[in-house]
Protein backbone atom coordinates (compact mmCIF):
# COMPACT_ATOMS: atom_id res chain seq x y z
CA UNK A 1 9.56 82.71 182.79
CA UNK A 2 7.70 80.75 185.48
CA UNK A 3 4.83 82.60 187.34
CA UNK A 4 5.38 81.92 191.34
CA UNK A 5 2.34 82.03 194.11
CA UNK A 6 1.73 81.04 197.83
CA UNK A 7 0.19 81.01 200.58
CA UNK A 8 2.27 81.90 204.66
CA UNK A 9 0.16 81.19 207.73
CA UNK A 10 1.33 82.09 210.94
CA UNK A 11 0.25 83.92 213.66
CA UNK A 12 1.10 87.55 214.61
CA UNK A 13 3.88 88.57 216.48
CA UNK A 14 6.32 91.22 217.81
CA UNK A 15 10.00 90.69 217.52
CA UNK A 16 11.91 91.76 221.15
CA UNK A 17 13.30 95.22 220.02
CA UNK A 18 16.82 94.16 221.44
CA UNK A 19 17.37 91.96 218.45
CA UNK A 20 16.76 95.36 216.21
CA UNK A 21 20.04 95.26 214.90
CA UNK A 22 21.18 96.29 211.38
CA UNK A 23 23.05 93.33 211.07
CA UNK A 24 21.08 90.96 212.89
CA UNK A 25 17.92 91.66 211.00
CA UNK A 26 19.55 91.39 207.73
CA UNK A 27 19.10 88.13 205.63
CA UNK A 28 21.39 87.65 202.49
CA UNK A 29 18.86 86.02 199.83
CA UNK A 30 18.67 84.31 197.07
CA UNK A 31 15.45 83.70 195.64
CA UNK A 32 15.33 80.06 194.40
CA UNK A 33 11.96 77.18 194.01
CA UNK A 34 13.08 76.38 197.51
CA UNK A 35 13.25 79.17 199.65
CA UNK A 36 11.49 81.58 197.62
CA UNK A 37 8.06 81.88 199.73
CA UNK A 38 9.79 82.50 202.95
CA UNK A 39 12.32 85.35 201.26
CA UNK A 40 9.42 87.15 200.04
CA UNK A 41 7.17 87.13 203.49
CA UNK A 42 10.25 88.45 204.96
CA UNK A 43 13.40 90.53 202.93
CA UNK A 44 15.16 90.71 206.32
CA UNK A 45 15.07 87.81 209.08
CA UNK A 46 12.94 89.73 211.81
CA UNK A 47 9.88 91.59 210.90
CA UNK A 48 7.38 92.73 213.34
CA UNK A 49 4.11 91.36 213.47
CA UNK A 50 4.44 89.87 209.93
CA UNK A 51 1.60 87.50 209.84
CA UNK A 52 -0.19 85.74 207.26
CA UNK A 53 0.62 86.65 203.71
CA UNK A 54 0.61 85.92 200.09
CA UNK A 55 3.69 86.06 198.43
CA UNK A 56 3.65 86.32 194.04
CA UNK A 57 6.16 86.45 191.65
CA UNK A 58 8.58 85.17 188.48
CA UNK A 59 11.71 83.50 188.00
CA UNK A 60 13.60 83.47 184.39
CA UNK A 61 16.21 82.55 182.73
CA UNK A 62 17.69 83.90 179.72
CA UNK A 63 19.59 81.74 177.09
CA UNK A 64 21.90 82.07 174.10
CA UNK A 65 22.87 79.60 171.69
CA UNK A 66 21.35 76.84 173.66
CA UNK A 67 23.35 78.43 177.08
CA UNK A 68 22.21 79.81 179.80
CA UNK A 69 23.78 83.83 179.85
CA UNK A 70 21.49 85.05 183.06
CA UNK A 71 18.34 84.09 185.13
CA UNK A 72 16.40 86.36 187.64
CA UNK A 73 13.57 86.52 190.47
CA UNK A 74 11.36 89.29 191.19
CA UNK A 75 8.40 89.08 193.79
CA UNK A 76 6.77 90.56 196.22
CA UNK A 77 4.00 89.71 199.15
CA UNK A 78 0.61 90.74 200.44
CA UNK A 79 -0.88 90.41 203.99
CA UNK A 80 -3.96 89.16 204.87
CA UNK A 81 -3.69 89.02 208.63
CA UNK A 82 -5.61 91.36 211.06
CA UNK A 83 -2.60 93.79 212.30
CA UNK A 84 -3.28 94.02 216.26
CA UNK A 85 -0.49 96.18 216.90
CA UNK A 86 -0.20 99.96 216.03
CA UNK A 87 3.77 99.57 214.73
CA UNK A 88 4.21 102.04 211.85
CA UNK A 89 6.53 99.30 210.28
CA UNK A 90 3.69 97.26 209.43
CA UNK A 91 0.94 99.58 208.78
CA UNK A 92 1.46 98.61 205.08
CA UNK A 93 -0.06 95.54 203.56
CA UNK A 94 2.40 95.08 200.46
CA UNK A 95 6.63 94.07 200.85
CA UNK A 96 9.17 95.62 200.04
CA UNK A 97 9.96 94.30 196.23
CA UNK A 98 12.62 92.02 196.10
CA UNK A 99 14.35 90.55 193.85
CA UNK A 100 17.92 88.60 192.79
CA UNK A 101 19.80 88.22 189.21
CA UNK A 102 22.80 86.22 187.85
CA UNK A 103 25.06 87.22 185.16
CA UNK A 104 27.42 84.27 184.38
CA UNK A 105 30.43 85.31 182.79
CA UNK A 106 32.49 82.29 181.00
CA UNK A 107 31.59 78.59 182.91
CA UNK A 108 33.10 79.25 186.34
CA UNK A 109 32.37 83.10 187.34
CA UNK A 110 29.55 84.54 187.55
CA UNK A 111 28.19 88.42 188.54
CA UNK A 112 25.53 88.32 191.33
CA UNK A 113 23.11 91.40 193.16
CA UNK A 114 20.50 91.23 195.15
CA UNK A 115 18.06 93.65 196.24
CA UNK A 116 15.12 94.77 198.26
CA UNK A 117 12.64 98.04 197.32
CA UNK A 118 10.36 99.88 198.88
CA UNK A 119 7.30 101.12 197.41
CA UNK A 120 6.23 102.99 200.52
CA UNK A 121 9.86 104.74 200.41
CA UNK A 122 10.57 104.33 197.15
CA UNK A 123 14.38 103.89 198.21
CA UNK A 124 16.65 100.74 198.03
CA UNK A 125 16.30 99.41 201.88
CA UNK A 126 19.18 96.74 200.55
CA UNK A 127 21.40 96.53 198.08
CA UNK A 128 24.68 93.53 197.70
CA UNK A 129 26.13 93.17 194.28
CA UNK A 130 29.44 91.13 193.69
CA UNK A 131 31.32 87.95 191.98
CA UNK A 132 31.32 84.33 192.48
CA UNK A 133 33.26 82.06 191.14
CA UNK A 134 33.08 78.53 190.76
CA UNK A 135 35.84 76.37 190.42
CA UNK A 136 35.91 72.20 190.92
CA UNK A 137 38.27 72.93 193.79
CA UNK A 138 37.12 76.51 195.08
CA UNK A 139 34.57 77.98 195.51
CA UNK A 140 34.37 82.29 196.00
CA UNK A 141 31.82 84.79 196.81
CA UNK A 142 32.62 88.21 197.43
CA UNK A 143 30.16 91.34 197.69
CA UNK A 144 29.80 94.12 199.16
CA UNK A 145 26.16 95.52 200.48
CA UNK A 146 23.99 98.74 201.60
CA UNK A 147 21.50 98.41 204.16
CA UNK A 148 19.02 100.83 205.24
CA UNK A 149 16.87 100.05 208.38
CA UNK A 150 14.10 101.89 209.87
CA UNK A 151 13.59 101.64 213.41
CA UNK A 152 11.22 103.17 215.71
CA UNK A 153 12.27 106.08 218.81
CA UNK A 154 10.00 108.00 220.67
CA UNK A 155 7.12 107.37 218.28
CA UNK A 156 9.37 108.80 216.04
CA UNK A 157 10.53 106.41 212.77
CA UNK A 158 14.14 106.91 212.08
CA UNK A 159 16.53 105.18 209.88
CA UNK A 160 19.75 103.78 210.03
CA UNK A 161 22.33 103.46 207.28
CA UNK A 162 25.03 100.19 206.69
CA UNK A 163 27.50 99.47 204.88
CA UNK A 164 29.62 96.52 204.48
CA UNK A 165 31.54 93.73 203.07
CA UNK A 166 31.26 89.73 202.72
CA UNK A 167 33.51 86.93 201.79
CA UNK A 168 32.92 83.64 201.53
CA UNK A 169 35.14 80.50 200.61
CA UNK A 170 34.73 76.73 200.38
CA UNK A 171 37.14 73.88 199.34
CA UNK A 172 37.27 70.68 198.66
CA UNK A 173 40.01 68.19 200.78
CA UNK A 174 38.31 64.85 199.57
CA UNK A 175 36.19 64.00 196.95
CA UNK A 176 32.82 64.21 199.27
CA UNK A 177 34.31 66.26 201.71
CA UNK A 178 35.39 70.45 202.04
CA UNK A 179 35.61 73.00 204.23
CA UNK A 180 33.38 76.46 204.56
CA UNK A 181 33.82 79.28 206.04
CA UNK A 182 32.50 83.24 206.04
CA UNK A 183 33.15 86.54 207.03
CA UNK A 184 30.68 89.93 207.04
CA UNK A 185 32.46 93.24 208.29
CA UNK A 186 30.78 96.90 207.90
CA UNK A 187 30.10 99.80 209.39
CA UNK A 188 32.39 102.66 210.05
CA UNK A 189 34.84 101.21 211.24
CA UNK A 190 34.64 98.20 209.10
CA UNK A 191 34.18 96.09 212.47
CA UNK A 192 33.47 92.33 212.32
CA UNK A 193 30.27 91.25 212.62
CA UNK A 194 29.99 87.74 211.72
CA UNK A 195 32.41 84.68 210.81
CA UNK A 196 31.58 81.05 210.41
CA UNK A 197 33.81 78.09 209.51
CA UNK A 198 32.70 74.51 209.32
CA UNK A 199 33.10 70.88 207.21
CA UNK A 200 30.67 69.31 204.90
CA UNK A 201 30.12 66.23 203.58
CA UNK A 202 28.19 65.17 200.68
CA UNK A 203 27.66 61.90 198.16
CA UNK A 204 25.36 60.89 196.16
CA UNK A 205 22.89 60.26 198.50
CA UNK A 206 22.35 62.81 201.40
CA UNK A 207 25.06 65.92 202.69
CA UNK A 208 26.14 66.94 206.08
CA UNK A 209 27.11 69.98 207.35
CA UNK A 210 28.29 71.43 210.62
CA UNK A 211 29.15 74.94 211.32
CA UNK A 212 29.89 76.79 213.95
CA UNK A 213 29.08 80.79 213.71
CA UNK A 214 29.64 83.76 215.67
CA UNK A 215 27.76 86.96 215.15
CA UNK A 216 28.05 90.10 216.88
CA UNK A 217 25.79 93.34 217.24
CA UNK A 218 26.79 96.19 215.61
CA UNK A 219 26.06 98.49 218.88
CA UNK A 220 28.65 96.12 220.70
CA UNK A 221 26.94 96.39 224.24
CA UNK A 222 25.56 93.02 222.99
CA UNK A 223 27.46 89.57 224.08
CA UNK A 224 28.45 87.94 220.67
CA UNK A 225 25.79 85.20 219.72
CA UNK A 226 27.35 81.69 219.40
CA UNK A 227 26.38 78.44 218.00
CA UNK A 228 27.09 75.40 216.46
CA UNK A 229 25.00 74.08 213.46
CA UNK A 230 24.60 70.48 212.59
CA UNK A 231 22.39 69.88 209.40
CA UNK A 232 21.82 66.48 207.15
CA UNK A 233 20.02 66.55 203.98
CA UNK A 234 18.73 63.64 201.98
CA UNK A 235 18.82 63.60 198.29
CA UNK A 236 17.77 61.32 195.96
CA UNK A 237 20.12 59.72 194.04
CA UNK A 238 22.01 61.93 191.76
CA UNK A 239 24.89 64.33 191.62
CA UNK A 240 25.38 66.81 194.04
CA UNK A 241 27.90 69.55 193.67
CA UNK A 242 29.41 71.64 196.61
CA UNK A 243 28.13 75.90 196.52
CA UNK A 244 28.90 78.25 198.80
């Protein structure tokens, strides 16, 4: 079990309510040593006025026989900044809790979920559970999520309710090189929301990736946003496998 603390600085500010989308301000995590302060100052990828905070919590892993059967992450974070604006979304110092744990299931499968609490609701505000599997060819991740969103109307807080699916796939045409590619759908009427397809490259010594990615609002009276990625990361010397 390793004990995890930092420290966020930035400075307040209020996301453009047109972006309030239950898709759009949804953020599929995975806590890990490298993105695991910025998941916890935000659980989804707009917040409101979020501020300066100090995120806390563990990461474990849990072995058997000398193998690794499961590992976990649990955290939460707590802000320090002066709030400026009366929103009754962030009226409450402390996160939402959340938190991300792998079963692995033979050497190439494994049983993922992912989660975020509330401890002013105490509800689930998101919930994705599903199965990876990873082959030296193929790559799989499939899950299906709950999302709950609260939103203000009329000085009134209300809350919306999603559901939906997500698939993504990656394989290798080289040795260093594969192709990626994802789709989300949910809501009623299981409409798509998001799909991305790209190449990557890796070796020993750095990857590349570009992706291109289209994501549309779940209202619909919102033009599709487009846009083309292009991302290189250096490594030092070493293997690198492919992940979805």
């Amino acid at each position: 079990i390793r004990p995890v603390i930092g420290v966020i600085c930035s400075p307040n500010r209020k996301v453009n309510s047109v972006y309030n989308d239950p898709y759009t301000s949804m953020q599929f995590f995975e806590l890990s040593d490298l993105n695991f302060l910025e998941v916890i100052r935000s659980p989804f990828s707009l917040q409101i006025n979020d501020g300066t905070r100090i995120p806390h919590g563990v990461m474990g892993e849990i072995y058997k026989s000398g193998n690794q059967i499961a590992n976990f992450s649990i955290g939460r974070s707590y802000n320090v900044s002066n709030i400026k604006n009366n929103i009754a979304d962030i009226r409450h110092k402390y996160s939402s809790i959340i938190s991300n744990a792998n079963i692995f299931i033979g050497d190439k499968t494994t049983i993922f979920t992912n989660n975020s609490f509330s401890t002013h609701d105490h509800e689930f505000k998101r919930i994705e559970a599903g199965v990876r599997y990873d082959g030296d060819y193929v790559k799989l991740k499939s899950s299906a999520f709950r999302y709950l969103q609260e939103r203000i109307q009329d000085s009134r807080p209300l809350e919306d309710k999603f559901k939906g699916l997500r698939l993504s796939v990656e394989t290798k045409i080289t040795r260093r090189t594969s192709l990626t590619g994802e789709l989300v759908a949910g809501g009623p009427s299981c409409k798509l929301l998001k799909k991305s397809f790209g190449v990557v490259y890796k070796n020993e010594c750095f990857s590349a990736n570009v992706i291109y990615s289209q994501h549309s609002f779940k209202s619909g009276d919102i033009k599709p946003d487009r846009s083309i990625s292009v991302l290189v990361i250096f490594k030092n010397l070493g293997k690198m496998d492919f992940k979805v």
